[in-house]
Protein backbone atom coordinates (compact mmCIF):
# COMPACT_ATOMS: atom_id res chain seq x y z
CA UNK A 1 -15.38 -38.35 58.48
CA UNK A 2 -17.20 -41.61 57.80
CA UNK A 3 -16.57 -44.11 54.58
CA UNK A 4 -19.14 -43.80 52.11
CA UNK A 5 -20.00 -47.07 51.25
CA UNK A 6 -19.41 -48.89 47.97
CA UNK A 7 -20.55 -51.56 45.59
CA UNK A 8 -23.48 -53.64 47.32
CA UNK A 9 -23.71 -51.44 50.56
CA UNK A 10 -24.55 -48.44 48.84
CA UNK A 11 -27.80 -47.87 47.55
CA UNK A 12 -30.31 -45.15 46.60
CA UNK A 13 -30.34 -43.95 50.48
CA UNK A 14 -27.21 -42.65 50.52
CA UNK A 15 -28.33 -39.92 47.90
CA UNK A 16 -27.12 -41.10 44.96
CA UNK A 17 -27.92 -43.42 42.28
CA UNK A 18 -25.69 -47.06 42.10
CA UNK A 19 -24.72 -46.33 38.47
CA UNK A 20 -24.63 -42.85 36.10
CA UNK A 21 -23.96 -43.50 33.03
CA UNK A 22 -21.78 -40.34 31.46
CA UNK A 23 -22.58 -39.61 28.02
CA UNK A 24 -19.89 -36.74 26.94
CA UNK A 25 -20.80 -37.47 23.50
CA UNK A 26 -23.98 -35.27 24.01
CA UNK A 27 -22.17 -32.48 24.94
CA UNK A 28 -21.33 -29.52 22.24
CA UNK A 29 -17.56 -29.51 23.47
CA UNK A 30 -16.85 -33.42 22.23
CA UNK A 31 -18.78 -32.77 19.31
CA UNK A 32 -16.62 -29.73 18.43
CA UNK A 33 -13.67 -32.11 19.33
CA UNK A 34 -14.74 -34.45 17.48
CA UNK A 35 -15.34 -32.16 14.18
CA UNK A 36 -11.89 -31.38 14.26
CA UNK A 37 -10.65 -35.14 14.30
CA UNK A 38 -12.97 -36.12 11.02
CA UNK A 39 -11.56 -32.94 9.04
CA UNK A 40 -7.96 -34.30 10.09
CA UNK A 41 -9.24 -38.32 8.91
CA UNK A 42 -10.99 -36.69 6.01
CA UNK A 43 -7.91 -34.80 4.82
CA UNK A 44 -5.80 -38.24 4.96
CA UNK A 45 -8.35 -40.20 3.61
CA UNK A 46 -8.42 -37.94 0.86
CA UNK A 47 -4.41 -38.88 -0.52
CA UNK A 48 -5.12 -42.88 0.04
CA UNK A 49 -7.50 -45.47 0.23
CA UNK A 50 -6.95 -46.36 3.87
CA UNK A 51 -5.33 -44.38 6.78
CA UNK A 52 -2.08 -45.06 6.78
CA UNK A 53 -1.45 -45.97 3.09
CA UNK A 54 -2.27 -48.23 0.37
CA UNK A 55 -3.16 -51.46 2.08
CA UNK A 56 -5.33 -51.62 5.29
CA UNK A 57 -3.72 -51.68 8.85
CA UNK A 58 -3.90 -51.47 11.95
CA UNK A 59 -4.20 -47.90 12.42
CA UNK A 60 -7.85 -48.63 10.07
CA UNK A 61 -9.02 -51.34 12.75
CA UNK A 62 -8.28 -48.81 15.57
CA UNK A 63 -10.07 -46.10 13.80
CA UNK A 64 -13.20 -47.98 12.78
CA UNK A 65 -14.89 -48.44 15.92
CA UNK A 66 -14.78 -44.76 16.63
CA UNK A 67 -16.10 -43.46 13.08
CA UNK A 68 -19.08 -46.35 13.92
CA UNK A 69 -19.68 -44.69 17.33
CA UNK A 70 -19.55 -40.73 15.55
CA UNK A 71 -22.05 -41.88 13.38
CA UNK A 72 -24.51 -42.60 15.84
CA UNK A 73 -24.90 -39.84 17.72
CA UNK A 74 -27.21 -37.28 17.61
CA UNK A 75 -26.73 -33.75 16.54
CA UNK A 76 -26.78 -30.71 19.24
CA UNK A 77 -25.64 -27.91 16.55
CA UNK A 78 -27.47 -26.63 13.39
CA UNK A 79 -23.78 -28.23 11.71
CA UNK A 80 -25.64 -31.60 11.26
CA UNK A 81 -24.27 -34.87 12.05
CA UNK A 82 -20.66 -35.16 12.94
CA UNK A 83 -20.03 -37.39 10.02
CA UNK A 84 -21.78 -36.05 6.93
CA UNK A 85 -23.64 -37.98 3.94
CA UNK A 86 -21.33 -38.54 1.15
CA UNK A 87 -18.54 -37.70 3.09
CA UNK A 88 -15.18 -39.38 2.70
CA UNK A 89 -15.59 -40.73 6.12
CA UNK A 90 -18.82 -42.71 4.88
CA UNK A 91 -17.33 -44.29 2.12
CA UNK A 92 -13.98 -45.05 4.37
CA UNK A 93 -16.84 -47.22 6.72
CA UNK A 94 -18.41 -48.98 3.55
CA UNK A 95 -15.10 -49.91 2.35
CA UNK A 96 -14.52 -51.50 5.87
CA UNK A 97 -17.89 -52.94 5.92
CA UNK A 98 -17.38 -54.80 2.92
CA UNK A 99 -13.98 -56.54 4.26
CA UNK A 100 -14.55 -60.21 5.44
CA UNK A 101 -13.22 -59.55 8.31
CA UNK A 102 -16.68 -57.08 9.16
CA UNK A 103 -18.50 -59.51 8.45
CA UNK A 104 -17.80 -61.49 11.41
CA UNK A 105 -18.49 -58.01 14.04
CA UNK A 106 -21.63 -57.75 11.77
CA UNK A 107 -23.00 -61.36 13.39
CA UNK A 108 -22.87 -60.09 17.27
């Protein structure tokens, strides 16, 4: 069996494209998984201000780039959006928005 070839020897002759991007966040199995992981956020965010407590952390500044990336993509189901308007999740993201810290992310 013969190599395939790889990086700059392979190219559109060889039958496939030099980059796919995979999107699994257009597919109704990660939104369903990721339904399930807001209800579990929701349900903590619910008893405090911030994930793990009273007082932000690091669990908040691993978190926040994923609730940013939930709410941006689009709806396959007649559920609407992953994260809902009004929801805790939205106000957990303007509370972290408002932080100086944001504000730097905010410039790039």
């Amino acid at each position: 069996m013969l190599p395939l070839p790889v990086g700059r020897e392979a190219s559109s002759s060889v039958g496939a494209p030099l980059h796919v991007r995979h999107r699994p966040e257009r597919t109704l199995l990660y939104q369903l998984s990721a339904r399930g992981f807001i209800a579990i956020v929701e349900q903590q965010l619910s008893q405090s201000q911030w994930l793990a407590g009273e007082y932000y952390s690091m669990a908040d500044s691993m978190l926040t780039p994923f609730l940013a990336h939930l709410e941006g993509i689009p709806v396959l189901d007649e559920q609407g959006p992953i994260i809902a308007a009004g929801s805790v999740c939205v106000d957990y993201l303007q509370r972290v928005r408002a932080r100086s810290s944001a504000w730097v992310l905010a410039e790039f």
